[in-house]
PDB file of N, CA and C in Angstrom:
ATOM      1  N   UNK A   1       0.843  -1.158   0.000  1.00  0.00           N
ATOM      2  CA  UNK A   1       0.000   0.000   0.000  1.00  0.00           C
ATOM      3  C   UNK A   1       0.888   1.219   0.000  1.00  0.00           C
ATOM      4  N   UNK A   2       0.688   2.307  -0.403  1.00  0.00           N
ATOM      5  CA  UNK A   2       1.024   3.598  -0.487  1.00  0.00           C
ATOM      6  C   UNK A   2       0.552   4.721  -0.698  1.00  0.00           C
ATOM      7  N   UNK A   3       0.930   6.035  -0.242  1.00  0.00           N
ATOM      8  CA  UNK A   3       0.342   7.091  -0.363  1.00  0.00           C
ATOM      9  C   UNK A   3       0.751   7.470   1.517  1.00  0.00           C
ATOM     10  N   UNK A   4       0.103   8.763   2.024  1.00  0.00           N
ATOM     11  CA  UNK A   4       0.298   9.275   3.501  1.00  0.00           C
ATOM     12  C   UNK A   4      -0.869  10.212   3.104  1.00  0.00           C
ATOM     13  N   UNK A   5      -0.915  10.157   4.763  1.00  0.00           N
ATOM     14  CA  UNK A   5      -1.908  11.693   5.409  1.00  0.00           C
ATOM     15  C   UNK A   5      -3.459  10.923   4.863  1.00  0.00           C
ATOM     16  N   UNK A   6      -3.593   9.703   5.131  1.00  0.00           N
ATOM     17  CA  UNK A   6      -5.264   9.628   4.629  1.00  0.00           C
ATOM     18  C   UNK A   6      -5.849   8.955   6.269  1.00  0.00           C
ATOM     19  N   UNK A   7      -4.652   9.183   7.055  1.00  0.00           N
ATOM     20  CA  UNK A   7      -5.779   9.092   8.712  1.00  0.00           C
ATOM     21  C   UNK A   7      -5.730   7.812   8.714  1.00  0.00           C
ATOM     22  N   UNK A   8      -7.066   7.760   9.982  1.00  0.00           N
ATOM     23  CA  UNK A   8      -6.759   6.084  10.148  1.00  0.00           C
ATOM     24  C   UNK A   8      -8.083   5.266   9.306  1.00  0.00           C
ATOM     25  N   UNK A   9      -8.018   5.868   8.405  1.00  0.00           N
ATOM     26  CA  UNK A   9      -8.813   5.203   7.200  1.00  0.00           C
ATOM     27  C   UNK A   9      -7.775   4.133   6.472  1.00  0.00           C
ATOM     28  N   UNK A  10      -8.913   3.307   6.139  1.00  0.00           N
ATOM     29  CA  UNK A  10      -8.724   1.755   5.292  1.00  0.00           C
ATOM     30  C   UNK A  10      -8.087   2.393   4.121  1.00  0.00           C
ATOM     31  N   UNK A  11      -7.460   1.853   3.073  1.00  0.00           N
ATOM     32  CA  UNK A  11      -7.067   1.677   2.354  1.00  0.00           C
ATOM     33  C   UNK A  11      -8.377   1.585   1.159  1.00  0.00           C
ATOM     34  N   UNK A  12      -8.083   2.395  -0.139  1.00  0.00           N
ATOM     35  CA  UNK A  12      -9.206   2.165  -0.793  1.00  0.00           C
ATOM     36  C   UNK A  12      -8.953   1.139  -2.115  1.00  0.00           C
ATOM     37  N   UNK A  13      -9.307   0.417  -2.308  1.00  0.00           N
ATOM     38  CA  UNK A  13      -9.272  -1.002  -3.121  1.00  0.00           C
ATOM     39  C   UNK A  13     -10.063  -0.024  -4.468  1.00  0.00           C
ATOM     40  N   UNK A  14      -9.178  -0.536  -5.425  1.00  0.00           N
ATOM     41  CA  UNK A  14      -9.443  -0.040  -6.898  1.00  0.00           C
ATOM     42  C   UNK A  14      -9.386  -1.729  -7.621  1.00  0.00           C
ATOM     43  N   UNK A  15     -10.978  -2.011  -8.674  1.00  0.00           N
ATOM     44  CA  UNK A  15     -10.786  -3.365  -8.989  1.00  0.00           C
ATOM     45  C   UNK A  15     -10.569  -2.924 -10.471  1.00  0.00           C
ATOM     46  N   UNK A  16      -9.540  -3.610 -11.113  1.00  0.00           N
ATOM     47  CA  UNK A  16      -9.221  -3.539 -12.516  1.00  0.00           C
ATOM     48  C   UNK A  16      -8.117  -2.234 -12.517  1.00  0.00           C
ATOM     49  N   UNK A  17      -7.299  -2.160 -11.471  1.00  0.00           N
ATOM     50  CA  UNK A  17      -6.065  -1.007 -11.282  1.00  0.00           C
ATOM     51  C   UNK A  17      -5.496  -1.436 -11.696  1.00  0.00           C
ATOM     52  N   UNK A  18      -4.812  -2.115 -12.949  1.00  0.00           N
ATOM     53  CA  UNK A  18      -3.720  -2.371 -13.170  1.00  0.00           C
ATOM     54  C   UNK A  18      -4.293  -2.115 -14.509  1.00  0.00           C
ATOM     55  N   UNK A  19      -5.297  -1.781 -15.630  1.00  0.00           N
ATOM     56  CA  UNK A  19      -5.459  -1.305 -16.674  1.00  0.00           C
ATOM     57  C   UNK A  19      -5.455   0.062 -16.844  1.00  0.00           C
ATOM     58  N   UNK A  20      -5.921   0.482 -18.219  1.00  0.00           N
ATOM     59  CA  UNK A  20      -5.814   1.980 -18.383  1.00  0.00           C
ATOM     60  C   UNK A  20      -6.918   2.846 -17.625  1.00  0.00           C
ATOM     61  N   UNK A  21      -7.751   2.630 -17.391  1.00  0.00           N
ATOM     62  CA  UNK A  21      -8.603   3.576 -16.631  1.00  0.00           C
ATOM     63  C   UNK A  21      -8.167   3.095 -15.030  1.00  0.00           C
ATOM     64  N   UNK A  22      -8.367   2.214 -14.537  1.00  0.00           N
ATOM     65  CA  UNK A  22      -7.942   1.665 -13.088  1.00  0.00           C
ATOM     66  C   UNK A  22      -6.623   2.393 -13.385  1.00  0.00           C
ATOM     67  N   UNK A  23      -5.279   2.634 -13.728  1.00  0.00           N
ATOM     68  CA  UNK A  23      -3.808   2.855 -13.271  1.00  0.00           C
ATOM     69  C   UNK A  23      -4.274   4.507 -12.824  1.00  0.00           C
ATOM     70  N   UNK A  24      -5.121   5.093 -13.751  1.00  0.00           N
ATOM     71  CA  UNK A  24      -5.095   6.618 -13.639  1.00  0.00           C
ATOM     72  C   UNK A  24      -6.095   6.816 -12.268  1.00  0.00           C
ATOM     73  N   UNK A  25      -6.987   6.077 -12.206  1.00  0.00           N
ATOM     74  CA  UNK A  25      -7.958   6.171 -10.577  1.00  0.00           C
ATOM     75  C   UNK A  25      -6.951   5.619  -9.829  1.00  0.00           C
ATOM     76  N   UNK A  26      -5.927   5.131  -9.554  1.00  0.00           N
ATOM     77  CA  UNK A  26      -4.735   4.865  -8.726  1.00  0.00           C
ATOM     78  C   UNK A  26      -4.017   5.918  -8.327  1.00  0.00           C
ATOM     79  N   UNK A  27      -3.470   6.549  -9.645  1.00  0.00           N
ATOM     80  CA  UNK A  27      -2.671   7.473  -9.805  1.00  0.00           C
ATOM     81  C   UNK A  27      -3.528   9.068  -8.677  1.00  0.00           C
ATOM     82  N   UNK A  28      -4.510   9.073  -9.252  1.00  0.00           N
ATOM     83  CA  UNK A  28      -5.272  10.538  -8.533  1.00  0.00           C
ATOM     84  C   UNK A  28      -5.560  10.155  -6.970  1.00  0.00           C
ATOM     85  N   UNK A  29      -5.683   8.525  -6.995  1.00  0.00           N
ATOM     86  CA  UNK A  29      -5.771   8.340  -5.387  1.00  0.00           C
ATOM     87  C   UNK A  29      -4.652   8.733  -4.695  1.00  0.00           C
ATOM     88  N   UNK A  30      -3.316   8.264  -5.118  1.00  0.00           N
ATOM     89  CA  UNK A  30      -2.227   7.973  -4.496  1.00  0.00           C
ATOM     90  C   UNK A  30      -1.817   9.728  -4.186  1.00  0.00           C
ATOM     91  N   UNK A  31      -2.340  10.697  -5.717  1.00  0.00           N
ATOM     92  CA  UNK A  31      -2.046  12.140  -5.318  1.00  0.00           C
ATOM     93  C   UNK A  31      -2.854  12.664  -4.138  1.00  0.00           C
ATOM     94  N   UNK A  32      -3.881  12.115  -4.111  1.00  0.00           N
ATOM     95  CA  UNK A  32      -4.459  12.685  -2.777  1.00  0.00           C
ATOM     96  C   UNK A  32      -4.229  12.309  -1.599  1.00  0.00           C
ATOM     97  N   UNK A  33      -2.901  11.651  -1.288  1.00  0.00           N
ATOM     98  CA  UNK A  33      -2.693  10.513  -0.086  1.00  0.00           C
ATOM     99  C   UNK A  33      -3.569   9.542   0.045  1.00  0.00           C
ATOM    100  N   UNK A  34      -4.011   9.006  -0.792  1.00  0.00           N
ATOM    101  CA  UNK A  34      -4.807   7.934  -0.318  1.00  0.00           C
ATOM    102  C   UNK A  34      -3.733   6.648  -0.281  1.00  0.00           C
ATOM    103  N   UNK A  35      -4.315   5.632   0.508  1.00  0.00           N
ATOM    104  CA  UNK A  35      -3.364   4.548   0.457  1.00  0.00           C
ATOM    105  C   UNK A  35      -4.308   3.271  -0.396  1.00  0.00           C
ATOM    106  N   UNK A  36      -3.349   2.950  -1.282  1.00  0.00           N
ATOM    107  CA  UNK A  36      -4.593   2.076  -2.609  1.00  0.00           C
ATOM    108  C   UNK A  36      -4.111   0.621  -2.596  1.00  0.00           C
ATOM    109  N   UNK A  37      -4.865  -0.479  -2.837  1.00  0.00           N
ATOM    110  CA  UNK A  37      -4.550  -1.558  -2.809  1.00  0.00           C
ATOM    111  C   UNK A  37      -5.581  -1.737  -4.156  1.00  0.00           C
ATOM    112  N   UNK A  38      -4.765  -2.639  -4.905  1.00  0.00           N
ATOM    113  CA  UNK A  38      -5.610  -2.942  -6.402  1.00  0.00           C
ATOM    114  C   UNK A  38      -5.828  -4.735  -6.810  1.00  0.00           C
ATOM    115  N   UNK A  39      -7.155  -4.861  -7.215  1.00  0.00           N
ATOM    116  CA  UNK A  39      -7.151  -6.596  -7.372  1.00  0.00           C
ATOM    117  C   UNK A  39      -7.406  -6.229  -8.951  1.00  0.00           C
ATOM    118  N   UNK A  40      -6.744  -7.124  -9.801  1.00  0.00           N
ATOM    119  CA  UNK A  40      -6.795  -6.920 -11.354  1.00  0.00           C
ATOM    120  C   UNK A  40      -6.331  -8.916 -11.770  1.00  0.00           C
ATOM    121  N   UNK A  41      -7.111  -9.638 -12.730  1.00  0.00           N
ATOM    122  CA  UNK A  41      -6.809 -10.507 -13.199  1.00  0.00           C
ATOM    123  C   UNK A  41      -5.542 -10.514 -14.325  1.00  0.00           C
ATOM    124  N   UNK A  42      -5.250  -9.378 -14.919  1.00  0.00           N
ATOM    125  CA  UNK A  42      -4.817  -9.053 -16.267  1.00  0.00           C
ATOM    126  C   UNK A  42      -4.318  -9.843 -17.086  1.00  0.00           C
ATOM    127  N   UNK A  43      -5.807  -9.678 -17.183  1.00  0.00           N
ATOM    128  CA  UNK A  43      -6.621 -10.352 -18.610  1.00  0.00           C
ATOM    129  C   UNK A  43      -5.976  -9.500 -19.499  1.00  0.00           C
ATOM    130  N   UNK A  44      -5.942  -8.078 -19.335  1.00  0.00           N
ATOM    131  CA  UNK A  44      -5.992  -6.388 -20.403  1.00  0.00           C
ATOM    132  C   UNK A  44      -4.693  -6.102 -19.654  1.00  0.00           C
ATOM    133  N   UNK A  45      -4.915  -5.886 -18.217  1.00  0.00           N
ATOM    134  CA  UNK A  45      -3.969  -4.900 -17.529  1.00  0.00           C
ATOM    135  C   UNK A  45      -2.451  -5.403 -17.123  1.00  0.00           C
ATOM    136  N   UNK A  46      -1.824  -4.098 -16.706  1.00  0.00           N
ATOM    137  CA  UNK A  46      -0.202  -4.963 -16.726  1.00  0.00           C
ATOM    138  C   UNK A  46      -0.198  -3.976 -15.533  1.00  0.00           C
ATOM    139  N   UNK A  47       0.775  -5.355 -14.582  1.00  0.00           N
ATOM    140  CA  UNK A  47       1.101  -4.895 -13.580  1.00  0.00           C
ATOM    141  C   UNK A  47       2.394  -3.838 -13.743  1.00  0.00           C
ATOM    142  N   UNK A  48       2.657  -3.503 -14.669  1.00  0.00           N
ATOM    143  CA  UNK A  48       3.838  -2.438 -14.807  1.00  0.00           C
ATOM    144  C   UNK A  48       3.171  -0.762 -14.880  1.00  0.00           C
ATOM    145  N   UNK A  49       1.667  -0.769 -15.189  1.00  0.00           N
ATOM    146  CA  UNK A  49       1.004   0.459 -14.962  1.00  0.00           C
ATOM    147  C   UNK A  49       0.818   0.617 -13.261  1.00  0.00           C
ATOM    148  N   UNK A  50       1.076  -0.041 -12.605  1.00  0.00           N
ATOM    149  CA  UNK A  50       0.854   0.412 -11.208  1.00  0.00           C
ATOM    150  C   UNK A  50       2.328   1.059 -10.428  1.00  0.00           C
ATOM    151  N   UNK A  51       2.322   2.162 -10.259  1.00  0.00           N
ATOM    152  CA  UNK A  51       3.541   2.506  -9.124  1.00  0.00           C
ATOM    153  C   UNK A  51       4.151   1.754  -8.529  1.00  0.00           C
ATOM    154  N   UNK A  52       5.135   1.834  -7.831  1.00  0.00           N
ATOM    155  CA  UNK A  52       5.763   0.697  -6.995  1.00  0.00           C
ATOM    156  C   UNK A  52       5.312   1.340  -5.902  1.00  0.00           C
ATOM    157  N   UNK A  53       5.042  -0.150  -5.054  1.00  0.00           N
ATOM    158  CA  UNK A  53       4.204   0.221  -3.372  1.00  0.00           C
ATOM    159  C   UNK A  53       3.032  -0.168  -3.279  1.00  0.00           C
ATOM    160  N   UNK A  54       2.441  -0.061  -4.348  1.00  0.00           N
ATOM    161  CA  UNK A  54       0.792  -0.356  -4.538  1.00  0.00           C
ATOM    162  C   UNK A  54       0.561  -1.941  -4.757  1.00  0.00           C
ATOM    163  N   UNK A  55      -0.034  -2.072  -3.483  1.00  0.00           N
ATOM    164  CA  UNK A  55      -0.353  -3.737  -3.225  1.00  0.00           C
ATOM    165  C   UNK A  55      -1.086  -4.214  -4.063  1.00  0.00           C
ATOM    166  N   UNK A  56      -0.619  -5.701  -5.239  1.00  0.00           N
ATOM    167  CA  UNK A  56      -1.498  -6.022  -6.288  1.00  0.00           C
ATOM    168  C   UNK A  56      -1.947  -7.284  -5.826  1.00  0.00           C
ATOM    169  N   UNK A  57      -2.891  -7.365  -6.023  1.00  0.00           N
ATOM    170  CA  UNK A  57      -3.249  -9.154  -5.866  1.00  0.00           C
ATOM    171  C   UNK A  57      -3.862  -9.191  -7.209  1.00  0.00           C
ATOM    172  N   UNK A  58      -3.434 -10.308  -7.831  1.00  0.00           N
ATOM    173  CA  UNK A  58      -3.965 -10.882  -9.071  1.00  0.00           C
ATOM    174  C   UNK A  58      -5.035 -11.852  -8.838  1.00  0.00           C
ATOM    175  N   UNK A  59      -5.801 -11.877  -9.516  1.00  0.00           N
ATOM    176  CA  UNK A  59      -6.766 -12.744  -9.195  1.00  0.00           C
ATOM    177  C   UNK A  59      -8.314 -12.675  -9.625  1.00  0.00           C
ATOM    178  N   UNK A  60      -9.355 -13.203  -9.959  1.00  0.00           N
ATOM    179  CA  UNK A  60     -10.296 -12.905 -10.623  1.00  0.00           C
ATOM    180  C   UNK A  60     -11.857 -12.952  -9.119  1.00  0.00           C
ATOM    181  N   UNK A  61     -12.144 -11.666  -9.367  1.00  0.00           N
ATOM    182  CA  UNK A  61     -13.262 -11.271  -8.649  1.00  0.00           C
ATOM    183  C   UNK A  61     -14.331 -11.955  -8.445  1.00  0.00           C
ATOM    184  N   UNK A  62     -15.061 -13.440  -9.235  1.00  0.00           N
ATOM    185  CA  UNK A  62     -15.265 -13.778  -9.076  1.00  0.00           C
ATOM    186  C   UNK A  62     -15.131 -15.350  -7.880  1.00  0.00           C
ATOM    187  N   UNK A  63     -14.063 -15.294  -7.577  1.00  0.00           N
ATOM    188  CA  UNK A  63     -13.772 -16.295  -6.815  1.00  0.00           C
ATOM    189  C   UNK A  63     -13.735 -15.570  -5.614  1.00  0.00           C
ATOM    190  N   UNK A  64     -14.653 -16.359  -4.295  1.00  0.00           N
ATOM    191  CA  UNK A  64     -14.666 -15.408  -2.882  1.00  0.00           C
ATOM    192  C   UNK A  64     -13.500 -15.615  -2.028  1.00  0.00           C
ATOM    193  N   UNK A  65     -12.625 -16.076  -2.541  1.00  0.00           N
ATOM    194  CA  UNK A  65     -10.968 -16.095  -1.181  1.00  0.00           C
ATOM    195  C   UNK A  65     -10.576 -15.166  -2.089  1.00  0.00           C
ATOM    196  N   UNK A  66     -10.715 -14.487  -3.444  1.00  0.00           N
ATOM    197  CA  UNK A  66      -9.568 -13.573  -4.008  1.00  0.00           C
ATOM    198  C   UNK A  66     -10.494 -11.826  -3.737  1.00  0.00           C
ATOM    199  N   UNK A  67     -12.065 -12.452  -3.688  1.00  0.00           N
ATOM    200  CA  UNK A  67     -12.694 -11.165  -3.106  1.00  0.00           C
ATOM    201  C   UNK A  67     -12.833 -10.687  -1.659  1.00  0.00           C
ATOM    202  N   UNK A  68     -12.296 -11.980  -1.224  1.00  0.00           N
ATOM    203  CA  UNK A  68     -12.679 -11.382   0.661  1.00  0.00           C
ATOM    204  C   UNK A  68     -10.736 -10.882   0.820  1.00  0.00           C
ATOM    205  N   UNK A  69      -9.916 -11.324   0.460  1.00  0.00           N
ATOM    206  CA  UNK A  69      -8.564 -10.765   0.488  1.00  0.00           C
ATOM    207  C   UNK A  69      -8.268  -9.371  -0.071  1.00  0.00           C
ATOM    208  N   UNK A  70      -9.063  -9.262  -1.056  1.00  0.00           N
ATOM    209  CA  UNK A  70      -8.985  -8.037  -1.588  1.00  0.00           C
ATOM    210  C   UNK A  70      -9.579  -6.728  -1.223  1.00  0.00           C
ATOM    211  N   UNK A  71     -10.411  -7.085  -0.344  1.00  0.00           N
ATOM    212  CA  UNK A  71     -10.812  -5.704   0.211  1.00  0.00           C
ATOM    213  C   UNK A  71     -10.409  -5.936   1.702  1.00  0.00           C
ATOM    214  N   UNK A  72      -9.888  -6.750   2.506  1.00  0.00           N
ATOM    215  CA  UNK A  72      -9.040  -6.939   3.436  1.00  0.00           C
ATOM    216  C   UNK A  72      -8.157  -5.724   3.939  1.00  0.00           C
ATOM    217  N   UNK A  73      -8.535  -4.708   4.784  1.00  0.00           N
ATOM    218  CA  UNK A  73      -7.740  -3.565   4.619  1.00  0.00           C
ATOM    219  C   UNK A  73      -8.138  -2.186   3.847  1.00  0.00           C
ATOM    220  N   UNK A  74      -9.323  -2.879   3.678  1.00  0.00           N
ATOM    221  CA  UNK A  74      -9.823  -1.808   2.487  1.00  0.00           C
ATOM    222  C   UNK A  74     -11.520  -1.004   3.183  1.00  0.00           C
ATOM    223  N   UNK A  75     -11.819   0.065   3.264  1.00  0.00           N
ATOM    224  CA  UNK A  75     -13.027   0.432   3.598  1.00  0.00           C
ATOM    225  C   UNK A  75     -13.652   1.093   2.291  1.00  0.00           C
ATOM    226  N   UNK A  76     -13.105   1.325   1.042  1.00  0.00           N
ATOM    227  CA  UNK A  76     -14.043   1.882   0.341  1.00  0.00           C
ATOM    228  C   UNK A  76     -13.512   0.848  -1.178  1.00  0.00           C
ATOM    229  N   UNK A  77     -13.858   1.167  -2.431  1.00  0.00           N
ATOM    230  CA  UNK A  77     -13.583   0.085  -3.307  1.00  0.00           C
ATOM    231  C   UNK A  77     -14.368   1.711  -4.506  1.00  0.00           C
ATOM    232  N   UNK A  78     -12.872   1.305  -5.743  1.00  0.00           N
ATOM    233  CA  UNK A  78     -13.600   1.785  -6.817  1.00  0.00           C
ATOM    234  C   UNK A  78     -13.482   0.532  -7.931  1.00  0.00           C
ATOM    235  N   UNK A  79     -14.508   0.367  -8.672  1.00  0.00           N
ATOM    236  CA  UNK A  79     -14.766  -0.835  -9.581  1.00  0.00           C
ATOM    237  C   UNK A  79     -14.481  -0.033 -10.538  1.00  0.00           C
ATOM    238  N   UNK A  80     -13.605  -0.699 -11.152  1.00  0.00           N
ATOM    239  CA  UNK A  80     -13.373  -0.483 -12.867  1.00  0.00           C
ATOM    240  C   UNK A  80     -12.853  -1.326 -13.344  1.00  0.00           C
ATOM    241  N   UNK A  81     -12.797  -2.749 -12.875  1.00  0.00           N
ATOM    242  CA  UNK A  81     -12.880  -4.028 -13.427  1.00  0.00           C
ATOM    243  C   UNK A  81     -13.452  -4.327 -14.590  1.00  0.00           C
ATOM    244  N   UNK A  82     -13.674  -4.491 -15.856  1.00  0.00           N
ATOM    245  CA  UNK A  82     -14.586  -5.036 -16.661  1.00  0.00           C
ATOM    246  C   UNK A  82     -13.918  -5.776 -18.152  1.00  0.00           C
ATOM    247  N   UNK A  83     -15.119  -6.477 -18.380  1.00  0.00           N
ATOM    248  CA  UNK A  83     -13.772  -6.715 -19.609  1.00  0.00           C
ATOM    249  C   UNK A  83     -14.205  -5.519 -20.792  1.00  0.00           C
ATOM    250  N   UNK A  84     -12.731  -5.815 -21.670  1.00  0.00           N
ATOM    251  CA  UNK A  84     -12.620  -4.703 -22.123  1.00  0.00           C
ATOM    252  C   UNK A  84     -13.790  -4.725 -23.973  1.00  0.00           C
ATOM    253  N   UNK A  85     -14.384  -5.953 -24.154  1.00  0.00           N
ATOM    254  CA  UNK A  85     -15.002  -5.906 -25.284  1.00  0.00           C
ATOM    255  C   UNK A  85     -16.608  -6.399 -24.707  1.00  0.00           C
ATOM    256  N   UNK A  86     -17.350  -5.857 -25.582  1.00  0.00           N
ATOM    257  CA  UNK A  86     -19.222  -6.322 -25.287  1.00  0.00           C
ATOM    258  C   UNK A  86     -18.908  -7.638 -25.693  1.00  0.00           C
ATOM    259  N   UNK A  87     -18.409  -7.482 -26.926  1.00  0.00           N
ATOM    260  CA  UNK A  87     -18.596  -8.930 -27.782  1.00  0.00           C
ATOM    261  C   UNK A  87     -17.969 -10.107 -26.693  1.00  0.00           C
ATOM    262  N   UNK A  88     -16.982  -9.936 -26.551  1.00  0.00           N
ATOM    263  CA  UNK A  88     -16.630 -11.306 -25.289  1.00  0.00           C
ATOM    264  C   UNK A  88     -17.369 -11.351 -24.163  1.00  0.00           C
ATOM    265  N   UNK A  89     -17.877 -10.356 -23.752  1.00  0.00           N
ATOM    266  CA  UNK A  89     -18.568 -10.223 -22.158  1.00  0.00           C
ATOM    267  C   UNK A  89     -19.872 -10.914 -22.354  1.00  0.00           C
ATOM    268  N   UNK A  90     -20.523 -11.124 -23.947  1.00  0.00           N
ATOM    269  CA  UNK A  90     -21.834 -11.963 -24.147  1.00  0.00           C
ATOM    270  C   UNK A  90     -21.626 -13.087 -24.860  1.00  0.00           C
ATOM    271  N   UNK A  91     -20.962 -13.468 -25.086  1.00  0.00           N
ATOM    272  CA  UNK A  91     -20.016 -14.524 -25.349  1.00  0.00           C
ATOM    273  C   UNK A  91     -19.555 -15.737 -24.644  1.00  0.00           C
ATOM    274  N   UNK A  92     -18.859 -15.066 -23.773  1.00  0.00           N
ATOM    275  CA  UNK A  92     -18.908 -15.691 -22.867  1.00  0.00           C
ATOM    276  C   UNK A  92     -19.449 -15.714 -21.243  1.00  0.00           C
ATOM    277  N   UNK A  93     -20.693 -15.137 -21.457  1.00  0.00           N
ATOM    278  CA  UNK A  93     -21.603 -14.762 -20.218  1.00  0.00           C
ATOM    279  C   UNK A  93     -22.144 -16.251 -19.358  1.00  0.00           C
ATOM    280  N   UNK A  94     -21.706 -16.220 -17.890  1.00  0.00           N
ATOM    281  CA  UNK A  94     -22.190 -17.240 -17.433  1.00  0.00           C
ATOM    282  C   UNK A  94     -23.295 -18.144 -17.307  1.00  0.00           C
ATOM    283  N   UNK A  95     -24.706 -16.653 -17.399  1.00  0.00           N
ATOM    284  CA  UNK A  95     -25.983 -17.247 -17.547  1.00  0.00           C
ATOM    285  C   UNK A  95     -26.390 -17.911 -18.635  1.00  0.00           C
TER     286      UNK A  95
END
């Protein structure tokens, strides 16, 4: 985790931080002192868009030991997880 001055507040969990929209909601957290922890499968995203310091867990949101770890430390959560095409997301849709 990284960032200072955000109190004794949790850590805010960004899902899909390691892609292009998640690295930049990282980036504006970390300017505001926030302290960010990010869960990203990267599927899309590369762990080389995240700062060094910023706690990554890889892992896919659907599974509940990689979702209860991931907000572990965390009191608020921004989602920007998704995949990155319609066409695959109905495609391969679970229902």
């Amino acid at each position: 985790m990284s960032g200072a001055g955000a109190g004794a507040r949790g850590a805010v969990l960004v899902t899909g931080g390691a892609g292009f929209i998640g690295s930049h909601v990282v980036a504006a957290l970390l300017a505001r002192g926030e302290r960010v922890a990010v869960v990203d499968d990267l599927s899309s995203g590369k762990a080389a868009n995240l700062p060094e310091g910023v706690r990554l867990l890889v892992g896919d949101l659907a599974d509940p030991a990689v979702a209860a770890a991931a907000v572990a430390g965390c009191d608020r959560v921004v989602h920007c997880a998704a995949r990155p095409s319609v066409t695959l997301s109905v495609a391969d849709a679970p229902l």
